[in-house]
N, C-alpha and C. Protein backbone atom coordinates (compact mmCIF):
# COMPACT_ATOMS: atom_id res chain seq x y z
N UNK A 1 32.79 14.41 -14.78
CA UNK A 1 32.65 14.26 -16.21
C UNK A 1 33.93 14.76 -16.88
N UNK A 2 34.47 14.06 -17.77
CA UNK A 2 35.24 14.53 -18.44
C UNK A 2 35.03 16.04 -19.53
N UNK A 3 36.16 16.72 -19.81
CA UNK A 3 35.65 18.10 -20.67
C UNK A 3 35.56 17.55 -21.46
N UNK A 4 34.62 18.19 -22.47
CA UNK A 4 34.04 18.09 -23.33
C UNK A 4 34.78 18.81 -24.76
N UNK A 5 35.03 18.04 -25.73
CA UNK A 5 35.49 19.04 -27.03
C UNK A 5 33.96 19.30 -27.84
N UNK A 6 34.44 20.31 -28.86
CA UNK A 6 34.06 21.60 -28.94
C UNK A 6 32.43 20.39 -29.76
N UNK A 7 33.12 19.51 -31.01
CA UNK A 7 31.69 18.84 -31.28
C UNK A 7 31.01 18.12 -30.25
N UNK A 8 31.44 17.93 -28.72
CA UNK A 8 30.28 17.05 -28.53
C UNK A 8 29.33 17.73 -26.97
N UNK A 9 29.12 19.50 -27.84
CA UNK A 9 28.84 20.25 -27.06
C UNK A 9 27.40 20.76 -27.90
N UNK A 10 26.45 21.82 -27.39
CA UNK A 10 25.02 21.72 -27.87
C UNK A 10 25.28 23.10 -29.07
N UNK A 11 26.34 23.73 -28.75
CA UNK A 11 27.04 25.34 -28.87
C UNK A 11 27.92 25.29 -30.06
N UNK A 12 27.71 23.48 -30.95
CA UNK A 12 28.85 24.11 -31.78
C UNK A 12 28.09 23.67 -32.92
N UNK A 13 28.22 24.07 -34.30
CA UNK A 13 27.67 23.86 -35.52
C UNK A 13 29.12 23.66 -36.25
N UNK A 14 28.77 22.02 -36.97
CA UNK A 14 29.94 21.93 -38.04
C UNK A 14 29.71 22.50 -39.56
N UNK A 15 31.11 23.06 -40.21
CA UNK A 15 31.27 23.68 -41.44
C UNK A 15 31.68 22.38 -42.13
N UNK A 16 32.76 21.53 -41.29
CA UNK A 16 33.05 20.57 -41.84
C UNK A 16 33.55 19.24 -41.18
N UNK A 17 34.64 18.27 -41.44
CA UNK A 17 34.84 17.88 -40.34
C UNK A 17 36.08 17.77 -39.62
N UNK A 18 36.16 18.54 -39.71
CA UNK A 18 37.54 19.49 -38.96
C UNK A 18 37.54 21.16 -37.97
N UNK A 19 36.28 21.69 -38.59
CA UNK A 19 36.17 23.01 -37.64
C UNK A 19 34.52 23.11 -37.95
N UNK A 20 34.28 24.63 -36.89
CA UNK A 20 33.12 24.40 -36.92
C UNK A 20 32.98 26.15 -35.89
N UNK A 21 31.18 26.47 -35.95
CA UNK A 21 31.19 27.70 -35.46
C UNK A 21 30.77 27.46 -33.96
N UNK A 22 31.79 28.48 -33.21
CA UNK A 22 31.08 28.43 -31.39
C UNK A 22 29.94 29.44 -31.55
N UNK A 23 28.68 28.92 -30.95
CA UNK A 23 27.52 29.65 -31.21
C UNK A 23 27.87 30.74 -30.51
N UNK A 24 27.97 30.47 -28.74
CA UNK A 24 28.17 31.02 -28.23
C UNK A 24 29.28 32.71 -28.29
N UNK A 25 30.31 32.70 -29.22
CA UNK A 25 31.49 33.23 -29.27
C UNK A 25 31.02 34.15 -30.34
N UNK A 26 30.41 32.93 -32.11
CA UNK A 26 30.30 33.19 -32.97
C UNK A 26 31.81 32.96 -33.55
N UNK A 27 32.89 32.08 -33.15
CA UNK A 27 34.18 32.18 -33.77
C UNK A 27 34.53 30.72 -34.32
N UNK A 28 35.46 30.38 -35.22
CA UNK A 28 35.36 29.52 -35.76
C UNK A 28 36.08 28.57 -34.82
N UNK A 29 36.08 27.58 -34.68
CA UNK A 29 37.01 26.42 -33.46
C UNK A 29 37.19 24.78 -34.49
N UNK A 30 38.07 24.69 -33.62
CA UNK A 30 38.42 23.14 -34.54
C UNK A 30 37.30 21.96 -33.55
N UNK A 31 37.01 20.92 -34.46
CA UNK A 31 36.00 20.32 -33.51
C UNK A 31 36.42 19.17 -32.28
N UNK A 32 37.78 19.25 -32.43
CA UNK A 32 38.24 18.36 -31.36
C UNK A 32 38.92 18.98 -30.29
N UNK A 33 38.82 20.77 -30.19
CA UNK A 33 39.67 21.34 -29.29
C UNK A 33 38.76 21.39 -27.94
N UNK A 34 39.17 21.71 -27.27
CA UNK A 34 38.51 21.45 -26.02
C UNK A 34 37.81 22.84 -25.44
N UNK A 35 36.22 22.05 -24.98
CA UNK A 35 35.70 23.45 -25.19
C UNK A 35 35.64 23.98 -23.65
N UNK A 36 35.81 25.27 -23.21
CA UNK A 36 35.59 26.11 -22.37
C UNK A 36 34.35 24.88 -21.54
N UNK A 37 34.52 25.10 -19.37
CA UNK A 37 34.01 24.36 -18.88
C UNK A 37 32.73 25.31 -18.78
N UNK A 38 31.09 24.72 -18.76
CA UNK A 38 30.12 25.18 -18.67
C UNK A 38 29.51 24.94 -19.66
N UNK A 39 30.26 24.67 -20.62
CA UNK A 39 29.47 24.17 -22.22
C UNK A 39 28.22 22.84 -22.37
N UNK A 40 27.24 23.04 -22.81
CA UNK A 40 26.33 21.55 -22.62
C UNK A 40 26.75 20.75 -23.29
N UNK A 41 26.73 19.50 -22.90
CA UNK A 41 26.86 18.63 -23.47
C UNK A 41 25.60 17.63 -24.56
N UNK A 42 26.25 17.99 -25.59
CA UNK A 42 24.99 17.46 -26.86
C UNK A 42 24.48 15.63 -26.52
N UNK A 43 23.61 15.56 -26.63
CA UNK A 43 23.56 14.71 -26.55
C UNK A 43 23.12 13.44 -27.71
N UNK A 44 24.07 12.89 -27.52
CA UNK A 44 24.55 11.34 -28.55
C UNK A 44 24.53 10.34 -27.87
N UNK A 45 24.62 8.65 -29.12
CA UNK A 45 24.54 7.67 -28.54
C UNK A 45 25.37 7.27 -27.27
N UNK A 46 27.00 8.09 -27.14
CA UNK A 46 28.26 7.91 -26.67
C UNK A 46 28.31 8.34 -24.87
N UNK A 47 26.82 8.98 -25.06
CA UNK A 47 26.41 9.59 -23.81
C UNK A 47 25.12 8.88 -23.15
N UNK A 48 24.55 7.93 -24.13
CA UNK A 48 23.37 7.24 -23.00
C UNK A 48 23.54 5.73 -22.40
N UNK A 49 22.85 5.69 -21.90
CA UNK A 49 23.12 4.34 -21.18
C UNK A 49 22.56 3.61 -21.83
N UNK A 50 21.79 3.36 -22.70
CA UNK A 50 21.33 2.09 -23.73
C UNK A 50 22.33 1.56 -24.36
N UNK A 51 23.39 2.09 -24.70
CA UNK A 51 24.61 2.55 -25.81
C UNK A 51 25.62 1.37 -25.16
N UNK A 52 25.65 0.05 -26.08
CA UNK A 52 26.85 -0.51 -25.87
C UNK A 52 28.29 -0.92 -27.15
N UNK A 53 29.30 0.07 -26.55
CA UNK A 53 30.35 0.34 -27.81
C UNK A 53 30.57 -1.49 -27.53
N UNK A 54 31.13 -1.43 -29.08
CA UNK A 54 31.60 -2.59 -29.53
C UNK A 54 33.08 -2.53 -30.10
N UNK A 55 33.29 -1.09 -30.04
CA UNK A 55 34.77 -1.05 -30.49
C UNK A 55 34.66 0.50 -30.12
N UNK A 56 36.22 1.44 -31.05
CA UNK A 56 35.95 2.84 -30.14
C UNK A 56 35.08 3.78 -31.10
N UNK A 57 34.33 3.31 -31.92
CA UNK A 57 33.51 4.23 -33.12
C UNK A 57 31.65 3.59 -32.80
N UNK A 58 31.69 2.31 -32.69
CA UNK A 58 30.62 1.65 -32.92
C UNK A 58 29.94 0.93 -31.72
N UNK A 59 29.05 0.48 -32.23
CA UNK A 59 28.02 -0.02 -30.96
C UNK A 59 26.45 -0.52 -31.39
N UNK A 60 25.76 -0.80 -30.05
CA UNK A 60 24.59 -0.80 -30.55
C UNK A 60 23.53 -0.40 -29.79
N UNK A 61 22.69 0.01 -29.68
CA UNK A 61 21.19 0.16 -29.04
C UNK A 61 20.32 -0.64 -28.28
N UNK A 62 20.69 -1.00 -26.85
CA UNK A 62 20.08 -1.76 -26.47
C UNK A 62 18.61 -1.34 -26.25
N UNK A 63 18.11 0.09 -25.78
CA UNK A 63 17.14 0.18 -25.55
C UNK A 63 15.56 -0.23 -26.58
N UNK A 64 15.79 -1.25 -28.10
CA UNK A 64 14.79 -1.47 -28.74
C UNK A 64 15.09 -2.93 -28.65
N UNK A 65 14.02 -3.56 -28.96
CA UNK A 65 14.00 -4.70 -28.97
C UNK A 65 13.48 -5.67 -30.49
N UNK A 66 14.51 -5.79 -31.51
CA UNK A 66 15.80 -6.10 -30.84
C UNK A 66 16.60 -5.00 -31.25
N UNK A 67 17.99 -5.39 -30.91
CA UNK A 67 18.83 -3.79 -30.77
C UNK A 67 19.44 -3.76 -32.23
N UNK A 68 19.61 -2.55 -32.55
CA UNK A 68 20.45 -2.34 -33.72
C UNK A 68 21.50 -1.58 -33.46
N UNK A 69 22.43 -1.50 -34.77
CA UNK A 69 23.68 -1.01 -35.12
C UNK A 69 23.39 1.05 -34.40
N UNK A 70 24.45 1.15 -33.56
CA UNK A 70 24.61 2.70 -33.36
C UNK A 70 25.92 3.07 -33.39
N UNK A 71 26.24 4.37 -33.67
CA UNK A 71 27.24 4.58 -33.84
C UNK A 71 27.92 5.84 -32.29
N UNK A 72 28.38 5.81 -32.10
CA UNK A 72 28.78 6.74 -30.54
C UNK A 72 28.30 7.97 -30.73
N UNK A 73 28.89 8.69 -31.71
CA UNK A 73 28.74 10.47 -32.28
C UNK A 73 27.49 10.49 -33.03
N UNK A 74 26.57 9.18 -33.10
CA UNK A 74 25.07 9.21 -33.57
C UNK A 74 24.41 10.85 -32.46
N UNK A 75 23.81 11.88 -33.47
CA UNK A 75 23.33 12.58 -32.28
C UNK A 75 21.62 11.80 -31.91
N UNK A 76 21.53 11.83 -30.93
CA UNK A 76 20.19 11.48 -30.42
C UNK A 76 19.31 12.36 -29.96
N UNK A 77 19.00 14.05 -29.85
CA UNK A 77 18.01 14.56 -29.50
C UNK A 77 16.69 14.79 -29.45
N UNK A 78 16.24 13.70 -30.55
CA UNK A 78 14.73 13.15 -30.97
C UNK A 78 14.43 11.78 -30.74
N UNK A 79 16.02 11.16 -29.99
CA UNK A 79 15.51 9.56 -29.23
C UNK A 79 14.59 9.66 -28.40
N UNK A 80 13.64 8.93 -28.34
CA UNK A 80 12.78 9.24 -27.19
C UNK A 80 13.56 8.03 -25.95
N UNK A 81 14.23 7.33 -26.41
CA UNK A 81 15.16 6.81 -24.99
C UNK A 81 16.07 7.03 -24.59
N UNK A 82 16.73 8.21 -25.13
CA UNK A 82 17.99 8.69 -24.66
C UNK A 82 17.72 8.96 -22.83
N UNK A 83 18.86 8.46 -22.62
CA UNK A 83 18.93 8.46 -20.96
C UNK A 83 20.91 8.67 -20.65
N UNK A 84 20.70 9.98 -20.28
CA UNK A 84 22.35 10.35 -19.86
C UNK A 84 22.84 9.33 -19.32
N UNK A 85 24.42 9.51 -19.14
CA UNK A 85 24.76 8.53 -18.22
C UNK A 85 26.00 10.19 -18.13
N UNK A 86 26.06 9.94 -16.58
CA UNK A 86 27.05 11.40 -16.34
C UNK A 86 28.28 10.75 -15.94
């Protein structure tokens, strides 16, 4: 798996969209820096296998029928079809 930056980890809360707090640390981090290995990975559209990008921001949802518009950094933790892809 590739590392993971700091937003697309379970450990980070955004202030804005540029930085944001490490739960873990409690310190402030920028959201595209790269986070320390062991960090979870949050899970979003950009991470399941239903998820087909259509460009490098966008996509769509195959898992409903029929599929709609998703976006990659969509978070999904209340999809009930989210399915990793590692």
């Amino acid at each position: 798996m590739t590392q993971l930056t700091f937003r697309d980890t379970r450990d980070y809360v955004a202030i804005d969209v540029d930085k944001g707090i490490d739960h873990r640390t409690g310190k402030l981090v920028h959201a595209d820096a790269e986070a320390p290995k062991g960090y979870e990975r949050l899970a979003k559209c950009k991470f399941c296998k239903h998820y087909q990008a259509e460009d490098a921001n966008n996509g769509c949802c195959t898992a409903a029928s029929p599929t709609f518009a998703a976006y990659g950094d969509m978070i999904a933790i209340t999809c009930e079809d989210f399915t990793a892809v590692h």
